[in-house]
N, C-alpha and C. Protein backbone atom coordinates (compact mmCIF):
# COMPACT_ATOMS: atom_id res chain seq x y z
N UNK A 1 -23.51 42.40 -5.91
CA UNK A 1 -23.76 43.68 -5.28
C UNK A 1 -23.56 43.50 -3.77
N UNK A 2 -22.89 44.35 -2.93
CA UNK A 2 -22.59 44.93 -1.78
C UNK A 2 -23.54 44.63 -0.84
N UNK A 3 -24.27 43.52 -0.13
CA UNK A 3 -25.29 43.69 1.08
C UNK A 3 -25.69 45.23 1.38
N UNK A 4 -24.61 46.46 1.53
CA UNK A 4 -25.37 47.60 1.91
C UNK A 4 -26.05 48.46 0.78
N UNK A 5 -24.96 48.32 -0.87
CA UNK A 5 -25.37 48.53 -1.81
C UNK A 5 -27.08 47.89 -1.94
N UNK A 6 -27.36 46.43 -2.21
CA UNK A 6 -28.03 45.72 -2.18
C UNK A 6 -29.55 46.60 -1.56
N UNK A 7 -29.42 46.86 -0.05
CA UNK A 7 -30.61 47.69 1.27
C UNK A 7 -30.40 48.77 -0.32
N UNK A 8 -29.45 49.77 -0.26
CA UNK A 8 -29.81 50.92 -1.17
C UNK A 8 -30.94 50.83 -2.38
N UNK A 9 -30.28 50.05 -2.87
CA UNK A 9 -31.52 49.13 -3.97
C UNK A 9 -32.41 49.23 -4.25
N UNK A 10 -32.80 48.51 -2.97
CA UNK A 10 -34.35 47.40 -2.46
C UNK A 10 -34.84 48.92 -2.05
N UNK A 11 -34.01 49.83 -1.36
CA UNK A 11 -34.77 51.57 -1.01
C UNK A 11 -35.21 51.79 -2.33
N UNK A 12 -34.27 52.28 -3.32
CA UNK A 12 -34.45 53.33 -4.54
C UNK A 12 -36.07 52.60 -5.12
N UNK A 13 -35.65 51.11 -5.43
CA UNK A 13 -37.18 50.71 -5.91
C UNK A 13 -38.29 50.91 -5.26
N UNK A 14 -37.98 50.93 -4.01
CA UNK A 14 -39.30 51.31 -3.27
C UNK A 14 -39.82 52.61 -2.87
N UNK A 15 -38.74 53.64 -2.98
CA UNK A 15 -39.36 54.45 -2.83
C UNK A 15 -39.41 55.80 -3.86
N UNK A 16 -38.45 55.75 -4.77
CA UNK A 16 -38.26 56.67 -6.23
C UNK A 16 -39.41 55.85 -7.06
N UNK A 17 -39.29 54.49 -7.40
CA UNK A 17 -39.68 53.71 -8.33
C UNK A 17 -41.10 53.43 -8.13
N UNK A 18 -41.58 53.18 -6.52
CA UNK A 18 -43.08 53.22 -5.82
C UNK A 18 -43.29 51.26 -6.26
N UNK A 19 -42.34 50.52 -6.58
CA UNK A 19 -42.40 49.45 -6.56
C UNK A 19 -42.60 48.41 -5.35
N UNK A 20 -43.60 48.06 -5.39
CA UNK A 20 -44.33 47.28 -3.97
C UNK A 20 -43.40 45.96 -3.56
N UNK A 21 -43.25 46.41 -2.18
CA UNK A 21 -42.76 44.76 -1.62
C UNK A 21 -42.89 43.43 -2.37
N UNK A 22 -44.11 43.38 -2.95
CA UNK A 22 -45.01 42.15 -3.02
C UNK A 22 -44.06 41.88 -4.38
N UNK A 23 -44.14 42.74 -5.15
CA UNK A 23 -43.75 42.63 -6.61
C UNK A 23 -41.74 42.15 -6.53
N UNK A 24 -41.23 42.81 -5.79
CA UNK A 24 -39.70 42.60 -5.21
C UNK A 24 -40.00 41.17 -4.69
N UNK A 25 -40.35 40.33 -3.59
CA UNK A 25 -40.45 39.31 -3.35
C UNK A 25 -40.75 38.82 -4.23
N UNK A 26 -41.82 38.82 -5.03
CA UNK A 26 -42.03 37.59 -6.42
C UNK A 26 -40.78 37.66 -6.99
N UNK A 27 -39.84 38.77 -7.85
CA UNK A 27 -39.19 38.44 -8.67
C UNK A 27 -37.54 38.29 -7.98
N UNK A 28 -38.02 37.90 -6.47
CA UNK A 28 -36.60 37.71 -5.88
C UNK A 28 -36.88 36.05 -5.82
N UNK A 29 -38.26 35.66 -5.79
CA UNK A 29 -38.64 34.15 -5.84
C UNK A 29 -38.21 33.80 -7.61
N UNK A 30 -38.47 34.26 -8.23
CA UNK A 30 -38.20 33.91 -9.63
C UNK A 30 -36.56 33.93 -9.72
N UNK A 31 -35.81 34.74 -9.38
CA UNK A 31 -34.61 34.52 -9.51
C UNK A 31 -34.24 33.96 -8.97
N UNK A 32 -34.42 32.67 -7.95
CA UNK A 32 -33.74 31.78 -7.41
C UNK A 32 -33.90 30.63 -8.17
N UNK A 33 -35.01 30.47 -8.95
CA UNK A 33 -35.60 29.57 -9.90
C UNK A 33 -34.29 29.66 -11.09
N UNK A 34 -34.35 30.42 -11.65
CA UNK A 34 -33.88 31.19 -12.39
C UNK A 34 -33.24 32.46 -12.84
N UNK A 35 -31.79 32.03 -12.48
CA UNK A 35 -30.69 33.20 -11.70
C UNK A 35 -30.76 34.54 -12.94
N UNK A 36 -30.50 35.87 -12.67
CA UNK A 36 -30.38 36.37 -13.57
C UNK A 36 -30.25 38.49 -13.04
N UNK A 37 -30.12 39.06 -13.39
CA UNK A 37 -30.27 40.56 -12.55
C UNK A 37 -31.30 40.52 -12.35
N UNK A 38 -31.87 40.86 -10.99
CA UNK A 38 -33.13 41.43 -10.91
C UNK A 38 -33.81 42.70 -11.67
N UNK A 39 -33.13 43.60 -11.91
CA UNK A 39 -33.91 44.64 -12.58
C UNK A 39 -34.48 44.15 -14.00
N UNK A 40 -33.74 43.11 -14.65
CA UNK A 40 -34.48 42.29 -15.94
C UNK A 40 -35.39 41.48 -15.61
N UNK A 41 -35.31 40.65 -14.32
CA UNK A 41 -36.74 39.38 -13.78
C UNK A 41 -38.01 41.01 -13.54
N UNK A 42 -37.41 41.53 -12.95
CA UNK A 42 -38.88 43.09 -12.72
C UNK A 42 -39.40 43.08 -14.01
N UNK A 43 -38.35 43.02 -15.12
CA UNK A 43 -39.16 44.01 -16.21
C UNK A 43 -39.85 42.76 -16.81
N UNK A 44 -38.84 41.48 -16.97
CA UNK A 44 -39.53 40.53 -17.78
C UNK A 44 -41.04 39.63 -17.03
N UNK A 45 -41.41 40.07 -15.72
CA UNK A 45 -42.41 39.53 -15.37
C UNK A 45 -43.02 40.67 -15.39
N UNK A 46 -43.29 41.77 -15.87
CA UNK A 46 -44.10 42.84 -16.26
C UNK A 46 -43.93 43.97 -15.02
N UNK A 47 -43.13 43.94 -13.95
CA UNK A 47 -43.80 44.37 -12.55
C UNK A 47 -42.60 45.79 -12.71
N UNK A 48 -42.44 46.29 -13.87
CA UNK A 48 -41.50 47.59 -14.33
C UNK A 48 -41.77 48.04 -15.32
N UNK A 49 -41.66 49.27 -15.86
CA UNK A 49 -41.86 49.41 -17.41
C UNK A 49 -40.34 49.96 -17.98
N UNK A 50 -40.46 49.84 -18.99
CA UNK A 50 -39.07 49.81 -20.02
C UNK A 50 -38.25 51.66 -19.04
N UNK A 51 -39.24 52.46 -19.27
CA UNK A 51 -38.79 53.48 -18.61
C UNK A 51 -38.21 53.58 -16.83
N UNK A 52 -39.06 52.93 -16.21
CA UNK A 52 -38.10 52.46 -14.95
C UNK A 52 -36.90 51.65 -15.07
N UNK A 53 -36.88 50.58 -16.19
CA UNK A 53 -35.85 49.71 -16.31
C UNK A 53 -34.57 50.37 -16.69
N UNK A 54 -34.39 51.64 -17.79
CA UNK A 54 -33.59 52.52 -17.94
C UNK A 54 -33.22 53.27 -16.48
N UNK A 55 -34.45 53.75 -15.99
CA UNK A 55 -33.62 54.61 -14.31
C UNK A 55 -33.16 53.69 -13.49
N UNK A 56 -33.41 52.06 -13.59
CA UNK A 56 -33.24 51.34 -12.64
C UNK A 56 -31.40 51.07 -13.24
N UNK A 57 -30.96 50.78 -14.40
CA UNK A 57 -29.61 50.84 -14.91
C UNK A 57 -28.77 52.31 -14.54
N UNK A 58 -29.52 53.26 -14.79
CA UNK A 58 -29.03 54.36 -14.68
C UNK A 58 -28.73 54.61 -12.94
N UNK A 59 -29.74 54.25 -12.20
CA UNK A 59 -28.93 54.51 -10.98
C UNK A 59 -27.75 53.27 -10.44
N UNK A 60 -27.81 52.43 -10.81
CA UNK A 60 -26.60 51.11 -11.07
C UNK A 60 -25.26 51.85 -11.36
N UNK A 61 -25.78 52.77 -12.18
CA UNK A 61 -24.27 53.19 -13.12
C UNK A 61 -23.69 54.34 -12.09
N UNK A 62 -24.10 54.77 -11.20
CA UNK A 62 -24.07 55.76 -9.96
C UNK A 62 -23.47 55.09 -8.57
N UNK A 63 -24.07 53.95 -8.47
CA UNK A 63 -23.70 53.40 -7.74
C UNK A 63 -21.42 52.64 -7.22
């Protein structure tokens, strides 16, 4: 993803999604561990629910 795409992102989750900094930093720490899309490290460390994980693809597909 695009560095400016990327800022867009890190916006939509934070402010459509109401997903906290804190929760984005953990699963940006987990994916360095263990490479993988972030919108799946969100959901698979619990910090999304299945229904954000769909709007979080769905605005991907917009992008």
């Amino acid at each position: 993803m695009a560095p400016a795409n990327y800022s867009k992102f890190i916006r939509f989750l934070q402010e459509d999604l109401a997903i906290s900094t804190d929760s984005i930093d953990v699963a940006q720490r987990h994916r360095e561990q263990d490479p993988g899309p972030l919108p799946m490290i969100l959901w698979q460390y619990g910090l999304v629910t299945i229904e954000q994980l769909e709007r979080i693809y769905d605005w991907l597909e917009t992008v």
